[in-house]
Protein backbone atom coordinates (compact mmCIF):
# COMPACT_ATOMS: atom_id res chain seq x y z
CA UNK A 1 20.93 2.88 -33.82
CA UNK A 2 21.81 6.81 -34.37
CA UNK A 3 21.07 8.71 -37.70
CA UNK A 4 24.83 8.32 -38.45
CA UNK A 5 24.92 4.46 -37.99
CA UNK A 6 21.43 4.45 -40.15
CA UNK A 7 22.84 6.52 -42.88
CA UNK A 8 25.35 2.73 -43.78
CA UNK A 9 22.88 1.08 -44.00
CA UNK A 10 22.68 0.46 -48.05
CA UNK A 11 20.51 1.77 -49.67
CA UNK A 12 18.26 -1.27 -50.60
CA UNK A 13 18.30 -2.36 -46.71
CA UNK A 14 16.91 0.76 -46.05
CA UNK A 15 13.93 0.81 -48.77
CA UNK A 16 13.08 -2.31 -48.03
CA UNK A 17 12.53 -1.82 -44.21
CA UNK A 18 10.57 1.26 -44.86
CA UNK A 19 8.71 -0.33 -47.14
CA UNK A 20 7.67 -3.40 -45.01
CA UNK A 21 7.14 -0.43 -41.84
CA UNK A 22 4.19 1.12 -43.94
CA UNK A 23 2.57 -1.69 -45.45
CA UNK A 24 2.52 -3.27 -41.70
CA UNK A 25 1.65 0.13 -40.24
CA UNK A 26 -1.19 0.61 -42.68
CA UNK A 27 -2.56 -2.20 -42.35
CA UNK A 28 -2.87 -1.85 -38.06
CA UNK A 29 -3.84 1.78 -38.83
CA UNK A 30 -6.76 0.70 -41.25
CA UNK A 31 -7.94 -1.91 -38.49
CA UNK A 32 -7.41 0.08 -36.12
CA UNK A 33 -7.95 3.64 -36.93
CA UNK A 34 -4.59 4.77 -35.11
CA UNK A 35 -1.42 2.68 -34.64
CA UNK A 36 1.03 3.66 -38.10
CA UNK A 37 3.21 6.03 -36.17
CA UNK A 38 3.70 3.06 -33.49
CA UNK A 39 4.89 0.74 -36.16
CA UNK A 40 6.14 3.12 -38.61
CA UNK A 41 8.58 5.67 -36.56
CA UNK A 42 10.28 3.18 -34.10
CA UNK A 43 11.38 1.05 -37.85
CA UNK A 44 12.14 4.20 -39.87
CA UNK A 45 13.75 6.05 -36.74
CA UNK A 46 16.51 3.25 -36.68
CA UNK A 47 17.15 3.62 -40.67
CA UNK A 48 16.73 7.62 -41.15
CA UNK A 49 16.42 9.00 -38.06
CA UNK A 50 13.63 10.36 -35.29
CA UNK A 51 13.33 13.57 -37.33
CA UNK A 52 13.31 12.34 -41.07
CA UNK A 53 10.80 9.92 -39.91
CA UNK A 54 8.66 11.79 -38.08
CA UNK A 55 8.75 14.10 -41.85
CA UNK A 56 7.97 10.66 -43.76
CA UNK A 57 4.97 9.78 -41.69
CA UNK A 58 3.14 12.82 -42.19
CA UNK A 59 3.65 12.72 -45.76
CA UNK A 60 3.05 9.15 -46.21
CA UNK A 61 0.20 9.33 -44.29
CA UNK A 62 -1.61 13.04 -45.00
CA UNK A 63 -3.98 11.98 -48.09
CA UNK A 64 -5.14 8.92 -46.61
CA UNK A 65 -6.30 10.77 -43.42
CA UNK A 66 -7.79 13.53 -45.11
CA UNK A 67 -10.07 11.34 -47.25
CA UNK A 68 -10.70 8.58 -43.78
CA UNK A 69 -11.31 11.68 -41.47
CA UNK A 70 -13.71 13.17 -44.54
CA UNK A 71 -15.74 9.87 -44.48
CA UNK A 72 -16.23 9.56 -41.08
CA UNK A 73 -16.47 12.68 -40.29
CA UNK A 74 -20.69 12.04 -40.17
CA UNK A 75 -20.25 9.45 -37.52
CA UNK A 76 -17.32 10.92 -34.97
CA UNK A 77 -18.84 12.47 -31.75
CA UNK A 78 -17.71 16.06 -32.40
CA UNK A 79 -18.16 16.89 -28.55
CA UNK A 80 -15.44 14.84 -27.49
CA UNK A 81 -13.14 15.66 -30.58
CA UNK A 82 -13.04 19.57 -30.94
CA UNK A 83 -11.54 19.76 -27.21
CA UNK A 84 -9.07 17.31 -28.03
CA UNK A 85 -8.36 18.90 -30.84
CA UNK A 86 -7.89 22.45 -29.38
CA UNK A 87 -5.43 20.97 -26.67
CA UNK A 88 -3.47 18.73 -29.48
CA UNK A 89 -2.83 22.50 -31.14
CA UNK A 90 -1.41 23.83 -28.14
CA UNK A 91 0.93 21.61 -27.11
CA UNK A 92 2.58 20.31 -30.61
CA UNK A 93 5.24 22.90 -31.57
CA UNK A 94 6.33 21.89 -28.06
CA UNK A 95 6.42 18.38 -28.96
CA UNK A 96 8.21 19.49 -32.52
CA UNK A 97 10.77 21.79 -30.45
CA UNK A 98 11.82 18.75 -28.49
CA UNK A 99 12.42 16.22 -31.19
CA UNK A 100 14.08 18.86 -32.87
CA UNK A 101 16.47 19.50 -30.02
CA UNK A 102 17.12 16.18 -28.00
CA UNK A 103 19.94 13.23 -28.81
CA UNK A 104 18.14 10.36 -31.02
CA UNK A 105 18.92 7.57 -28.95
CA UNK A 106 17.23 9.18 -25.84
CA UNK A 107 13.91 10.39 -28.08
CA UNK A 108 13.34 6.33 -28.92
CA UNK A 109 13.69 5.53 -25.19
CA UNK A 110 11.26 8.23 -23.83
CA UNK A 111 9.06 7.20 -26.42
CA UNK A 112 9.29 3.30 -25.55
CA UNK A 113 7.99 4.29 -22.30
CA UNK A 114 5.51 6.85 -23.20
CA UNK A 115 3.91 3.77 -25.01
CA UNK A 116 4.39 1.55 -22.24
CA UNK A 117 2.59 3.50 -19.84
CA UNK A 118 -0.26 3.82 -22.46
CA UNK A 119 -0.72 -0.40 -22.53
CA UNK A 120 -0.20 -0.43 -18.87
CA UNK A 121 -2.74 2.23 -18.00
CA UNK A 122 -5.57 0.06 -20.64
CA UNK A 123 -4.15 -3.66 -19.47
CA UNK A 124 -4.87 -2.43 -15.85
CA UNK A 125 -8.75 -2.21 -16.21
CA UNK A 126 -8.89 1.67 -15.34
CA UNK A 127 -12.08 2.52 -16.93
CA UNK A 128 -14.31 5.79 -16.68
CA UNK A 129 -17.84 6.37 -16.93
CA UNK A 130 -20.19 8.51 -18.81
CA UNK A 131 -19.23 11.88 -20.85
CA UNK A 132 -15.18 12.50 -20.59
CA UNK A 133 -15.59 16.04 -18.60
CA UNK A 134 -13.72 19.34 -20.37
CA UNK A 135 -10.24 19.15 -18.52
CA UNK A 136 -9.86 15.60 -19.26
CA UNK A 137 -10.45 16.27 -22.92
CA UNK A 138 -7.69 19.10 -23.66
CA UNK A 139 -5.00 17.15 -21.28
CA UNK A 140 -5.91 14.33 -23.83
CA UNK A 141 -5.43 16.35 -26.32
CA UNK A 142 -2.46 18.00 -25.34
CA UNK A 143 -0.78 14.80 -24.24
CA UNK A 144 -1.58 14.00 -28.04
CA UNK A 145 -0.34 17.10 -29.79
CA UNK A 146 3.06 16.46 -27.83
CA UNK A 147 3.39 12.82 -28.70
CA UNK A 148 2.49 14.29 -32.24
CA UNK A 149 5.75 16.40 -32.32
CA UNK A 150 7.88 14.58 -30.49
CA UNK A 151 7.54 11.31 -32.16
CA UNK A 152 4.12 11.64 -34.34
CA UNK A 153 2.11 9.17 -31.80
CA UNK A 154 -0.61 11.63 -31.61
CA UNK A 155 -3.03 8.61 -31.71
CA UNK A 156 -1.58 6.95 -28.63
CA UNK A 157 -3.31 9.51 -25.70
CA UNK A 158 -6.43 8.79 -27.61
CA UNK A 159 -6.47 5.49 -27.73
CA UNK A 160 -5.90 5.42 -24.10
CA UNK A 161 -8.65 7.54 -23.89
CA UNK A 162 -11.18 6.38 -25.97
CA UNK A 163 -10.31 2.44 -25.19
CA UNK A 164 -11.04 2.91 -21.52
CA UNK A 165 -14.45 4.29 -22.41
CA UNK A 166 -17.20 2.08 -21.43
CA UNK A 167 -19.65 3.87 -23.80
CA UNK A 168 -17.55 4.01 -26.83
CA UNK A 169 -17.66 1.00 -29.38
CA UNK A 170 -14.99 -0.36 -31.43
CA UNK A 171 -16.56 1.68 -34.37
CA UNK A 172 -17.11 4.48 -32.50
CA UNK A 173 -13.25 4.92 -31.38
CA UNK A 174 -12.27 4.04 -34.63
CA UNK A 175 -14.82 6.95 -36.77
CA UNK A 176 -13.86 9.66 -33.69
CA UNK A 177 -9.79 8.53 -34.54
CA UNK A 178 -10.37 9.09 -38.32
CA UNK A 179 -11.83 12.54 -37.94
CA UNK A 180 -9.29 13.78 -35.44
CA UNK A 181 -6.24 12.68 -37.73
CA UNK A 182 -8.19 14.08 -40.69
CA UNK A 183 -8.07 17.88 -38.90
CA UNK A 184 -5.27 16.95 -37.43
CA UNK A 185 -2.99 16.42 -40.29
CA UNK A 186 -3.63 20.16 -41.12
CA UNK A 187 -2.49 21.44 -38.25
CA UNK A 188 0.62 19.20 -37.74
CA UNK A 189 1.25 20.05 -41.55
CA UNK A 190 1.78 23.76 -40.84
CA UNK A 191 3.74 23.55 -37.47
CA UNK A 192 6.17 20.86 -39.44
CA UNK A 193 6.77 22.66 -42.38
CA UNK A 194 7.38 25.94 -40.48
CA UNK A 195 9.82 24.16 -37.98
CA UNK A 196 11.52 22.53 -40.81
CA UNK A 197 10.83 18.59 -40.17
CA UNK A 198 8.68 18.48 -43.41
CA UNK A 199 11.20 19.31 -46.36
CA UNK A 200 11.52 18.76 -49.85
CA UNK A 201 13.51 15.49 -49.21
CA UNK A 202 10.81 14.26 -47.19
CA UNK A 203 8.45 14.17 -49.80
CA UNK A 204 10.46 12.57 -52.47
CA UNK A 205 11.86 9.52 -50.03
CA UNK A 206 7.70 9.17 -49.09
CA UNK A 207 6.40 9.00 -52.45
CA UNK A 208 7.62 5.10 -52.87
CA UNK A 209 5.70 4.50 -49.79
CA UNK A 210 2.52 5.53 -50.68
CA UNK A 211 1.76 2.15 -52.29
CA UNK A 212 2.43 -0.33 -49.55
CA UNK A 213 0.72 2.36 -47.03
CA UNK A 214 -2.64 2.26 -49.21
CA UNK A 215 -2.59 -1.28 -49.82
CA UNK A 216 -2.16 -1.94 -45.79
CA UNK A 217 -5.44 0.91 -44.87
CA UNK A 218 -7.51 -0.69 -47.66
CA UNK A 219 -6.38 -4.42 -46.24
CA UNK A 220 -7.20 -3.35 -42.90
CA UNK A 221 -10.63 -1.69 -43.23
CA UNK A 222 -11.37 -4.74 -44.53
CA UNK A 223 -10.49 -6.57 -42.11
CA UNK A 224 -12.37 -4.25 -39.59
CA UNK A 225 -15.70 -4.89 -40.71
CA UNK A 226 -15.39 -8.62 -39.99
CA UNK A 227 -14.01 -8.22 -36.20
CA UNK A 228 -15.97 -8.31 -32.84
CA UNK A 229 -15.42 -5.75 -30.89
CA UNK A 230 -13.72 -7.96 -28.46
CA UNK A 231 -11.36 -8.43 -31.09
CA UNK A 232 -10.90 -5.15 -32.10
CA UNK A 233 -9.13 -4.30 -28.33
CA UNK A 234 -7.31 -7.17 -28.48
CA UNK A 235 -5.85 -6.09 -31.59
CA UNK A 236 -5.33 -2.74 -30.86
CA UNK A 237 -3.81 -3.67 -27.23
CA UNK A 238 -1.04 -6.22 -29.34
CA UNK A 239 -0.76 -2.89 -31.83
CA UNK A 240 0.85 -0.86 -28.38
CA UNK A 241 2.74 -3.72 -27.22
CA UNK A 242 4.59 -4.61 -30.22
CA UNK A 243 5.21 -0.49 -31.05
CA UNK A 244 7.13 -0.58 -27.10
CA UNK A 245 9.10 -3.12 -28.28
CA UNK A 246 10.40 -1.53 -32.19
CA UNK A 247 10.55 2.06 -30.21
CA UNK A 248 13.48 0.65 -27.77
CA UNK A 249 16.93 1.96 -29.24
CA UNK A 250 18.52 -1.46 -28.45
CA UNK A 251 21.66 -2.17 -30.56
């Protein structure tokens, strides 16, 4: 659906759907530790647009990964997050400059596939073995940072990335996610607001979804501590499959 099409929708229709988006998208992201931006954009691109909700999610989302990140910020394995980080910082404005510049319809399909690729490199059973080496970590990173701007699926590359680990726990994945989004959101909160995706608009459509979003995370955490490990892959595999199929623009 384009931003044009999206704007008929009435108003209630619209509300609604974001609505249900972040209570279902906080909810995988509290399980999870990544996983909104999968459920969340592909919904809210077909009602407001790629751009607007690319704007949303950060809002929406900032507070609650500040505090997450703060709290398990103890427990992340900082050697494997700063590079990430530094490569995420590099490559976002070019992820911004693109969603910022290419037609709607074709920004949902490159990111159905960008997804795609993601399950199919995990379902696969490519694995690697002991410490992720330097290179691998900033191409992570900057894989992230441009999934970040282009479609804010910064948590995708790292999922990929921390999933196919055969060191990393469930836990583990899920404390290093929290503390990357937590710096993250800083960075991605400067870049935005300078390239003009974050806006005054933005903040007053996201303020209604702060509710659902925080009663999803808190629903989710809880839900965490009571899952295997086995489980939590399973779930977080199902999280990638089901974002493929809400990112394809298919009217």
């Amino acid at each position: 659906m384009s931003p044009d099409l999206a704007t008929l929708l009435p108003l209630d229709v619209r509300a609604a759907t974001l609505f249900l988006a972040a209570l279902v998208g906080g909810l995988v992201r509290g399980f999870t530790g990544f996983g909104f931006a999968m459920v969340f954009v592909p919904v809210a691109a077909a009602a407001v647009g790629p751009a607007a909700a690319v704007g949303l999610i950060w809002v929406v989302d900032a507070p609650f990964s500040l505090w997450f990140g703060l709290r398990s910020a103890p427990r992340a394995t900082w050697r494997e997050v700063v590079p990430l980080l530094v490569g995420s910082t590099l490559l976002l404005p070019v992820g911004v400059w693109l969603l910022t510049r290419l037609d709607p319809d074709l920004t949902r399909w490159i990111t159905a596939g960008a997804i795609l690729l993601a399950l199919a490199a995990l379902v696969s059973g490519w694995r690697y073995r002991g410490v992720p080496s330097l290179p691998l970590s900033l191409a992570t990173g900057g894989a992230s940072g441009l999934a970040s701007g282009f479609a804010a699926l910064g948590g995708m590359p790292l999922a990929v990335f921390w999933l196919a680990s055969q060191r990393a726990s469930g836990a583990q994945v899920r404390d290093n996610l929290m503390a990357y989004f937590g710096l993250s959101t800083l960075v991605s909160g400067v870049v935005f607001t300078a390239t003009g995706v974050l806006s005054g608009p933005r903040f007053a459509e996201a303020l209604p979804l702060l509710l659902p979003y925080g009663l999803g995370l808190a629903a989710g955490s809880h839900g965490f501590r009571l899952a295997s490990d086995r489980m939590f892959r399973a779930v977080a595999y199902a999280v990638i499959l089901v974002a493929v199929c809400l990112a394809l623009p298919l009217r």
